[in-house]
Protein backbone atom coordinates (compact mmCIF):
# COMPACT_ATOMS: atom_id res chain seq x y z
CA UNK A 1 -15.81 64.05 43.19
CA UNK A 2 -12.72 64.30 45.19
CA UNK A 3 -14.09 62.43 48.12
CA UNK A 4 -15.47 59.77 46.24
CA UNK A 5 -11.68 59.15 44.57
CA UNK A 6 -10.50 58.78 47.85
CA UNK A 7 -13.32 56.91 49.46
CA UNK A 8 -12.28 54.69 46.18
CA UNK A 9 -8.81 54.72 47.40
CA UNK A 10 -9.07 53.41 50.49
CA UNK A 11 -11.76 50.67 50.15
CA UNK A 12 -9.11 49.69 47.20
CA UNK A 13 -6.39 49.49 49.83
CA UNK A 14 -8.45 48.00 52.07
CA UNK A 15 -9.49 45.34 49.74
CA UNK A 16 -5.83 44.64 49.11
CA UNK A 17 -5.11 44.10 52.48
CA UNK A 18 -8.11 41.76 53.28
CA UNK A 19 -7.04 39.72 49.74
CA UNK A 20 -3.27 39.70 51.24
CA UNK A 21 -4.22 38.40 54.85
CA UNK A 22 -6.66 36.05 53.00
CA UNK A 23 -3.82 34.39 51.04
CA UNK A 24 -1.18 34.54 53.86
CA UNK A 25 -4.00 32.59 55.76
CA UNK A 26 -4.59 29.75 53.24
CA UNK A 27 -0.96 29.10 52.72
CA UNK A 28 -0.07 28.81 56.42
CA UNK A 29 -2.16 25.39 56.61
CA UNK A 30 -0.93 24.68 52.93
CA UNK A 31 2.77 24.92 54.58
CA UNK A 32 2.12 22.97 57.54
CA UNK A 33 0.68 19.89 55.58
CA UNK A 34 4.00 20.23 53.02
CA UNK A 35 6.24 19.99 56.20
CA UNK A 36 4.20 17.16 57.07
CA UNK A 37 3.33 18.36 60.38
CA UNK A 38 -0.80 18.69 60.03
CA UNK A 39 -1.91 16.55 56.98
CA UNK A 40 -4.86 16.37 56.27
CA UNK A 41 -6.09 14.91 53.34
CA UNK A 42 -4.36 12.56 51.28
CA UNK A 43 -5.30 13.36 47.20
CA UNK A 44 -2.76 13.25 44.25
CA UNK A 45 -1.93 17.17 44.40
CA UNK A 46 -0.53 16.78 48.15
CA UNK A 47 2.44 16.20 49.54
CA UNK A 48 1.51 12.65 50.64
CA UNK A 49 0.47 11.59 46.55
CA UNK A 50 1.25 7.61 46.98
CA UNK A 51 1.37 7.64 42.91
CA UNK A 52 5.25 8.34 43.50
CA UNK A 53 5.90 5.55 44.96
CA UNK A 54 3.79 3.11 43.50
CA UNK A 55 5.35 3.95 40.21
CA UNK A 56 8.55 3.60 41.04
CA UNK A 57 7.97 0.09 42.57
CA UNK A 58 5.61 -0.95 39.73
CA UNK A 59 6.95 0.30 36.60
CA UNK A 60 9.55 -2.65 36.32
CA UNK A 61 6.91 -5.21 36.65
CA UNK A 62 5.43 -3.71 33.78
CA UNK A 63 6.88 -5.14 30.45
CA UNK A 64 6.14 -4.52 26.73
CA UNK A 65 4.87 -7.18 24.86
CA UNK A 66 5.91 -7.81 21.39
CA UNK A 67 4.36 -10.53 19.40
CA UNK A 68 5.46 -12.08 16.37
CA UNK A 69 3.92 -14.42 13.60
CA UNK A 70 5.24 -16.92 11.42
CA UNK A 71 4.44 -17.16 7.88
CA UNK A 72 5.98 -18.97 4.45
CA UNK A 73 5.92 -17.90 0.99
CA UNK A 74 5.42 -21.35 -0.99
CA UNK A 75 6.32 -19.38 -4.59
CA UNK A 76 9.99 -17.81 -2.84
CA UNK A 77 9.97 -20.58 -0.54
CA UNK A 78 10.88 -18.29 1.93
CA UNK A 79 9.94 -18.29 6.19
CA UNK A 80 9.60 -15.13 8.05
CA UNK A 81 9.19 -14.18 11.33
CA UNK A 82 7.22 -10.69 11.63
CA UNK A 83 6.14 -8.70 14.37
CA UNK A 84 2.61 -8.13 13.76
CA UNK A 85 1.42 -6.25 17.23
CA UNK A 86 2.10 -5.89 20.88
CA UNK A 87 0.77 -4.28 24.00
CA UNK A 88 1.41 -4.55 27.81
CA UNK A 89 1.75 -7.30 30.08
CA UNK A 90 2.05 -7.45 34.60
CA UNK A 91 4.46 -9.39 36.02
CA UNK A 92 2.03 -11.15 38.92
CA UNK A 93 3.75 -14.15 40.70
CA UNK A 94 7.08 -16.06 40.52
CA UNK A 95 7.43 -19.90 39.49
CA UNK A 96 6.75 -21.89 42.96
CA UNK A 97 9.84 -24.06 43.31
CA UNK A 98 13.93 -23.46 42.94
CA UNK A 99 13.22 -22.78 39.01
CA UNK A 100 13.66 -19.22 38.26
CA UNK A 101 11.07 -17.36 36.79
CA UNK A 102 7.47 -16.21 36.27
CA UNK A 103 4.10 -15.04 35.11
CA UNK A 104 2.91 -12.38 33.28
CA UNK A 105 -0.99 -11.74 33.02
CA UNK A 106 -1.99 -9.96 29.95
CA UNK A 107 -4.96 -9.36 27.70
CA UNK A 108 -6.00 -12.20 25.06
CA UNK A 109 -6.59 -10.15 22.78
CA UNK A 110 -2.75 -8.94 22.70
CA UNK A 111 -1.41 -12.05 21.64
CA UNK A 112 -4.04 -14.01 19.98
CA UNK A 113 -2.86 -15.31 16.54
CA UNK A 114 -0.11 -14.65 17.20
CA UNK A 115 3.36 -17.25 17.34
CA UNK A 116 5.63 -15.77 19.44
CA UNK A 117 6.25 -13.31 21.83
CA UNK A 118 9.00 -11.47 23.87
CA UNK A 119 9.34 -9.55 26.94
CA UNK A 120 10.96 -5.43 26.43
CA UNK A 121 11.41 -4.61 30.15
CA UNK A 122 12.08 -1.25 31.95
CA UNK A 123 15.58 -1.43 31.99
CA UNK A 124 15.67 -2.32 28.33
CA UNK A 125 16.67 -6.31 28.88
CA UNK A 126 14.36 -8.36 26.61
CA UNK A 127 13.21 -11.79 27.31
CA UNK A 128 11.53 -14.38 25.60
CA UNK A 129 8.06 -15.56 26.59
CA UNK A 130 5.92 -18.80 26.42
CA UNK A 131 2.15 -18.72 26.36
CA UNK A 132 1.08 -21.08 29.07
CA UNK A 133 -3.00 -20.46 28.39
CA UNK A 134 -5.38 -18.08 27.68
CA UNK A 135 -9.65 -17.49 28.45
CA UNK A 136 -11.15 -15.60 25.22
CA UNK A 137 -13.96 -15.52 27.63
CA UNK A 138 -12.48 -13.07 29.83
CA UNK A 139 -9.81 -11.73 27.67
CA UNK A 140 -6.98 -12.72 29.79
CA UNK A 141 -3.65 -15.02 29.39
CA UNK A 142 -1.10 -15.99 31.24
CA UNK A 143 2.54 -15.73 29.97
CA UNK A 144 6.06 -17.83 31.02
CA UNK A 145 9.49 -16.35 31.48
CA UNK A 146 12.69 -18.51 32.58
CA UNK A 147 15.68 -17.13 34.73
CA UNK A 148 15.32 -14.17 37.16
CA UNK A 149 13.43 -10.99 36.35
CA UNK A 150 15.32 -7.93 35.54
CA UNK A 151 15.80 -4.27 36.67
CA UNK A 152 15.06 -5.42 40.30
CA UNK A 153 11.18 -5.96 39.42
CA UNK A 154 9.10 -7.80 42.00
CA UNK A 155 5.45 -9.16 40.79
CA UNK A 156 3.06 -6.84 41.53
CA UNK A 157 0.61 -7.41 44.65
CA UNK A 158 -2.95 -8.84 43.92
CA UNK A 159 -6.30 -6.01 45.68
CA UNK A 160 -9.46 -6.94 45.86
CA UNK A 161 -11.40 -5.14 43.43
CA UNK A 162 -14.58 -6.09 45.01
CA UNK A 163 -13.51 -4.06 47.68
CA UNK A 164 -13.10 -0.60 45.42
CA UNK A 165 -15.59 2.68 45.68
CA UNK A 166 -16.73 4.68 43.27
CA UNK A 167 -14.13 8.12 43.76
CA UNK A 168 -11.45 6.36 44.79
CA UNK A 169 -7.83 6.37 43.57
CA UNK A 170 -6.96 4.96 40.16
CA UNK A 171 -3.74 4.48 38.61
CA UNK A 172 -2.94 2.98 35.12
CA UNK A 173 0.56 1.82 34.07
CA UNK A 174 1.30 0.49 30.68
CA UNK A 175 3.07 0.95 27.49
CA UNK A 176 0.83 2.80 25.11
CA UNK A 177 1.75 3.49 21.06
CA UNK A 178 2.58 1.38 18.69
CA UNK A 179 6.23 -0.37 17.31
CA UNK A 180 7.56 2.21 16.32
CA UNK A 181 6.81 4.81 18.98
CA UNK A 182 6.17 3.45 22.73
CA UNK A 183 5.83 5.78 25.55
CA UNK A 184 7.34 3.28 27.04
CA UNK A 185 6.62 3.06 31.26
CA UNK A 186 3.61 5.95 30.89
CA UNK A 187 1.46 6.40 34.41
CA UNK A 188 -1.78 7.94 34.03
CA UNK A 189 -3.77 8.39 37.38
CA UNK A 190 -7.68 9.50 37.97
CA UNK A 191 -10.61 7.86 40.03
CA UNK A 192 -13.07 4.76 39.85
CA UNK A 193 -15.96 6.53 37.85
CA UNK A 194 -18.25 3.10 37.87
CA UNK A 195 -18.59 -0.43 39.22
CA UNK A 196 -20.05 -3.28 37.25
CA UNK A 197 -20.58 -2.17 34.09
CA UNK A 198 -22.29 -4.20 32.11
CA UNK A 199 -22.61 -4.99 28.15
CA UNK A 200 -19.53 -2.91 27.88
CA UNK A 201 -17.54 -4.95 24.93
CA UNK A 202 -15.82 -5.20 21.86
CA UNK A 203 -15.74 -8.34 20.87
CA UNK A 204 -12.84 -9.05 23.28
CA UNK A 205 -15.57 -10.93 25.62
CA UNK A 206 -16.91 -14.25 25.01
CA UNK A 207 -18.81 -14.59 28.36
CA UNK A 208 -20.53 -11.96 29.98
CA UNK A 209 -18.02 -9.58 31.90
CA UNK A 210 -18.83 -6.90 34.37
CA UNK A 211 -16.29 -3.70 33.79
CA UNK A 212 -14.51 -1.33 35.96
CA UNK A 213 -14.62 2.48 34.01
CA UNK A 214 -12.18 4.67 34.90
CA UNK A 215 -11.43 8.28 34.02
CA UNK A 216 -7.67 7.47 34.28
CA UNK A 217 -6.11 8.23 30.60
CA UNK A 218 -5.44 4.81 28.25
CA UNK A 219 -4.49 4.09 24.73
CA UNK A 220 -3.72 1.28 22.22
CA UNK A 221 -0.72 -0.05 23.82
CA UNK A 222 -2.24 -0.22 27.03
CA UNK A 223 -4.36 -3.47 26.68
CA UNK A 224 -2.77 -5.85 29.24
CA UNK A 225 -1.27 -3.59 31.60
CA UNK A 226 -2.44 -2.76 35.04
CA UNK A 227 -4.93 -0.51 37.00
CA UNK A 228 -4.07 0.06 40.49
CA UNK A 229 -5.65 1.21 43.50
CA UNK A 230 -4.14 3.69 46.34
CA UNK A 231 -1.98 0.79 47.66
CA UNK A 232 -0.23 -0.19 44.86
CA UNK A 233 -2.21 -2.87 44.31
CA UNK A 234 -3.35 -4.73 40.94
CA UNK A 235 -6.97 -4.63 40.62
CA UNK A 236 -7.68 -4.77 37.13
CA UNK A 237 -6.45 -5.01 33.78
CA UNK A 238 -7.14 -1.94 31.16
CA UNK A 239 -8.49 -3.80 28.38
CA UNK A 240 -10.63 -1.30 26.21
CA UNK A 241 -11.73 2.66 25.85
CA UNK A 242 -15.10 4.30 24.19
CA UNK A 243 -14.02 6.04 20.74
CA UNK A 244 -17.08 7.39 19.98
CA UNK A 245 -18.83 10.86 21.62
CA UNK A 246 -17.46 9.68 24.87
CA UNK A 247 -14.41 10.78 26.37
CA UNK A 248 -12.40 9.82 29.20
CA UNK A 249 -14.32 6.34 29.91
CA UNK A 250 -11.94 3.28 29.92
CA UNK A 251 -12.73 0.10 31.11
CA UNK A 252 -10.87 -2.63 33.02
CA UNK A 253 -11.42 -6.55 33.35
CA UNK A 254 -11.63 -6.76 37.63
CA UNK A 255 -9.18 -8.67 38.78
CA UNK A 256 -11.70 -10.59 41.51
CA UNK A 257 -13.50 -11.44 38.80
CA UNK A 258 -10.36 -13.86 37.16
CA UNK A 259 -8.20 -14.71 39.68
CA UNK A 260 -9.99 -18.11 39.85
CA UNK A 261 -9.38 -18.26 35.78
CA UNK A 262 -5.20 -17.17 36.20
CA UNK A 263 -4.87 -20.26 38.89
CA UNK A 264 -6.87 -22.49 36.52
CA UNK A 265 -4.66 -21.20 33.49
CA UNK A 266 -1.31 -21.59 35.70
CA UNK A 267 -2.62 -25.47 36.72
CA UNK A 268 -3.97 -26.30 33.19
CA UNK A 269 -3.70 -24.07 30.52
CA UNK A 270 -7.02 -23.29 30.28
CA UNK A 271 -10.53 -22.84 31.91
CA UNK A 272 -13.52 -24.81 32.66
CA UNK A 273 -16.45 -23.80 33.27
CA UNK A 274 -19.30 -25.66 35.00
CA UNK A 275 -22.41 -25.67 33.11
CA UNK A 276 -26.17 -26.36 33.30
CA UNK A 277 -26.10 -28.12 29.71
CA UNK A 278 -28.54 -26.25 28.17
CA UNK A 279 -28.60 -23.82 25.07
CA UNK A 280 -30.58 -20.42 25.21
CA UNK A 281 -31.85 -17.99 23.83
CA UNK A 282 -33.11 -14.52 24.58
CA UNK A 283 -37.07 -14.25 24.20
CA UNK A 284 -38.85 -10.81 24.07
CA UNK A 285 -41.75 -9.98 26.12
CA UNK A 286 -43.80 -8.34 29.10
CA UNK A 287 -41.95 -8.07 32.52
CA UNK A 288 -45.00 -10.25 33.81
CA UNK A 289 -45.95 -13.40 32.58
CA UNK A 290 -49.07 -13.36 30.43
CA UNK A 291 -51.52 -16.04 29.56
CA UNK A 292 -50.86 -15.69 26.15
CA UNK A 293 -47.66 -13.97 26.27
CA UNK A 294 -44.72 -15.41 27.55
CA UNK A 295 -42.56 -12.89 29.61
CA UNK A 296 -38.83 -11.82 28.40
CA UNK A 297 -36.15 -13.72 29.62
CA UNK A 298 -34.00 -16.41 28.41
CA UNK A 299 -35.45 -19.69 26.52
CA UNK A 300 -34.26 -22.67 26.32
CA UNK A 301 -33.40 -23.65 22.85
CA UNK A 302 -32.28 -27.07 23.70
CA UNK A 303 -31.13 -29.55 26.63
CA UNK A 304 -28.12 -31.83 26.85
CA UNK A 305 -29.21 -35.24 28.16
CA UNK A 306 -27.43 -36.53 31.79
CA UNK A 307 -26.71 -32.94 32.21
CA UNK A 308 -27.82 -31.25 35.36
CA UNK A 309 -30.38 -29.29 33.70
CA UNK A 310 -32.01 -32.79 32.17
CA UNK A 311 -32.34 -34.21 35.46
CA UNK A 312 -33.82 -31.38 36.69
CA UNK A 313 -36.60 -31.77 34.16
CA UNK A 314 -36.06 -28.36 32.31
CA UNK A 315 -37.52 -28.76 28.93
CA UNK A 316 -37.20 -27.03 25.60
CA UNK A 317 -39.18 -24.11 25.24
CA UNK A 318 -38.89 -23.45 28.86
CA UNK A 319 -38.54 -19.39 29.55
CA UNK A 320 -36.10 -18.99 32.77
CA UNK A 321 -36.82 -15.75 34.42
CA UNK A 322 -35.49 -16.27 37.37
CA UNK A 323 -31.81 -17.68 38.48
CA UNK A 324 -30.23 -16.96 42.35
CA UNK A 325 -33.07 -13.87 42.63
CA UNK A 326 -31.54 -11.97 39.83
CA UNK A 327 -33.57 -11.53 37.16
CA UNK A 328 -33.29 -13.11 33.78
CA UNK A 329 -34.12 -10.78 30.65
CA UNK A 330 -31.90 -12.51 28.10
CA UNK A 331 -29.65 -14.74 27.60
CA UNK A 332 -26.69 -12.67 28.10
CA UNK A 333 -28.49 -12.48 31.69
CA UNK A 334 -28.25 -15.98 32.09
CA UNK A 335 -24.45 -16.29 30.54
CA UNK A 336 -23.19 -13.94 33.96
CA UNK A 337 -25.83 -15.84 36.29
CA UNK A 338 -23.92 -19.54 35.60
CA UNK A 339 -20.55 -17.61 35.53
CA UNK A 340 -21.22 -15.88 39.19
CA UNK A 341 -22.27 -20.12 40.30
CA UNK A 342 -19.45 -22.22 41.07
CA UNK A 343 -18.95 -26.05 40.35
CA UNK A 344 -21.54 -28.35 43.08
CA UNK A 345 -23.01 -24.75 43.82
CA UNK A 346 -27.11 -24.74 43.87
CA UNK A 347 -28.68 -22.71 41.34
CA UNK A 348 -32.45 -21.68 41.67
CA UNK A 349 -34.51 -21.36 38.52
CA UNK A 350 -37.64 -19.67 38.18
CA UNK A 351 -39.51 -21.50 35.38
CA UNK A 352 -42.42 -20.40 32.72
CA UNK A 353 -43.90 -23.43 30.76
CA UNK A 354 -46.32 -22.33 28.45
CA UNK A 355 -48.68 -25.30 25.89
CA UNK A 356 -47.74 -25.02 22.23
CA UNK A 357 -50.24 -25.85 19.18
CA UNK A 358 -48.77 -27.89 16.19
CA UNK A 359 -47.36 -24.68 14.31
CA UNK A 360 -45.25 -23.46 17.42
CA UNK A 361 -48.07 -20.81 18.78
CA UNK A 362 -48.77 -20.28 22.43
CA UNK A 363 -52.20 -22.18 23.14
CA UNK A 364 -52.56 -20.05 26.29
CA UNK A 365 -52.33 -21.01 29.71
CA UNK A 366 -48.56 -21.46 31.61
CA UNK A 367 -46.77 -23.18 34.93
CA UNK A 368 -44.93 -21.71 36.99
CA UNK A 369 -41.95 -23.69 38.33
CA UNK A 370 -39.38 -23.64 40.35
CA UNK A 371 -36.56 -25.95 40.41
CA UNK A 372 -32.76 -26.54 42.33
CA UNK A 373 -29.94 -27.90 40.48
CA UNK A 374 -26.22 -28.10 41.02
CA UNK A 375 -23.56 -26.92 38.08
CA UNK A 376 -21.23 -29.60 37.04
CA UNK A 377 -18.06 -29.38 34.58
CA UNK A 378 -19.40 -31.61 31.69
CA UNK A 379 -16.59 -31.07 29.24
């Protein structure tokens, strides 16, 4: 018994010692890499963590939005201004010219209804703001501010979110609460978790928009402010979070996806979009065609004449399946296939034209076409 307490002994001792050499070993490279002499990795728990940095050069560019709406009381007779909401809003590109001032991007849904809206910026200076446009399409406007912009904030560099991979980096700055308590400047950071989501919405989309979902924390508040990647760069705009059984999965509007819409918005005040000029709707059915049984995809309810789609002979009842070799299950489908087309770009159709009896039934029997047109902006 003896000489199994001290066998015990020992291999305790020497377990120790192993254990102690074990963690002298791992923190050597752990020191080096803090010193900055052999880095080797570059993650948010190291020593070269850009989020730092990008905060402290962001977070002035970052404003809280307040809106406000008007009403009158015709039995008092009296007008009030109220504020009613807010959110977050990204400073993104000065006034061209020797006028001071700028832009801020921001979600639609943040300021819609209301009347007017102010600026609360880092350093506490608050500025009034003009609405120059908005897309309820993609959720987006664009906001004016006159004179110089506060607190030493610089508009905040446009990525390419085209360019971004699932695992990657992702940092989220924005205001989130409500009027009467903002965390006011908050930075939450985690990865890309997906590309391209799709039917991901809340009413805040009127077209059919493709989502970035990140793991990186967001709350009400939040709508309008910015996700960034590794470089400091804006690449999307937070605009929405699953409430349900999910958590951790917030979504962002890319910013690839409107940069076209924030230069139309700037020029105009609002987007156009270039159309086919036809009305659709989504149809039910087999993946193949059938002879009695036309196959699911989006049919065309109705056709605007002189429109791009009349001329290329597409007629009601037509089922497109087909548009730029994506497939077409819905109409939905076909709202993101003329959205991904540009103005005087060619759009190919595939094309099932099935006979009808008297009472609307399928007789039996289909075409199959295939036909080129070109988008044009008809309104």
């Amino acid at each position: 018994m003896k000489n199994i307490n001290v066998y015990a002994r020992c291999l305790t001792l020497l377990l120790a010692a192993l254990m102690l050499s074990g963690m002298l070993a791992v923190a050597e490279p752990a020191a080096e890499t803090a010193a900055g002499e052999n880095p080797s990795y570059d993650i948010i728990y190291s020593s070269n963590n850009p989020i730092p940095e990008i905060a402290e050069r962001v977070r002035p560019a970052i404003v809280q939005l307040n809106t406000k709406q008007e009403s009158w009381d015709p039995e008092t007779r009296v007008a009030k201004v109220e504020e009613v909401g807010g959110g977050s809003a990204c400073y993104i590109r000065r006034i061209e010219g020797d006028v001071p001032g700028g832009y801020m991007l921001t979600n639609y849904h943040v300021v819609k209804d209301a009347d007017a809206y102010t600026a609360l910026w880092l350093d506490g200076t608050q500025t009034d703001l003009e609405l120059v446009g908005y897309d309820d399409g993609s959720d987006i406007a664009v906001l004016k501010f006159s004179g110089e912009a506060p607190g030493d904030a610089q508009p905040i560099p446009m990525g390419d979110s085209d360019a971004l991979r699932i695992g990657e980096l992702a940092i989220i700055i924005g205001n989130p609460g409500t009027m009467d308590e903002v965390f006011f400047g908050s930075v939450t950071a985690g990865i890309i978790s997906g590309l391209e989501r799709e039917g991901v919405n809340a009413d805040n989309f009127s077209h059919s928009i493709t989502t970035i979902q990140t793991d990186a924390p967001i709350n009400g508040g939040n709508s309008g402010g910015a996700l960034l990647n590794a470089k400091g760069e804006l690449v999307g705009i937070p605009t929405l979070k699953y409430m349900t059984i999910y958590e951790g999965m917030t979504f962002c509007i890319p910013i690839s996806v409107v940069k076209g819409f924030i230069d139309q918005i700037i020029d105009n005040g609002s987007v156009v979009r270039p159309r086919m000029g036809v009305t659709v709707t989504s149809i039910d059915g087999p993946e193949e065609a059938m002879r009695r049984f036309p196959p699911c995809g989006a049919q065309v309810y109705s056709v605007e004449p002189g429109t791009p789609a009349d001329k290329a002979g597409l007629m009601e009842k037509d089922v497109i399946t087909m548009a730029n070799g994506a497939r077409i299950k819905s109409s939905q489908d076909m709202v993101a296939a003329v959205d991904r087309c540009g103005e005087g770009q060619p759009m190919e159709l595939t094309i099932y034209r099935y006979k009808y009896d008297a009472d609307g039934n399928v007789k039996g029997g289909y075409e199959e076409l295939h036909v080129t047109l070109q988008l044009q902006i008809i309104d």
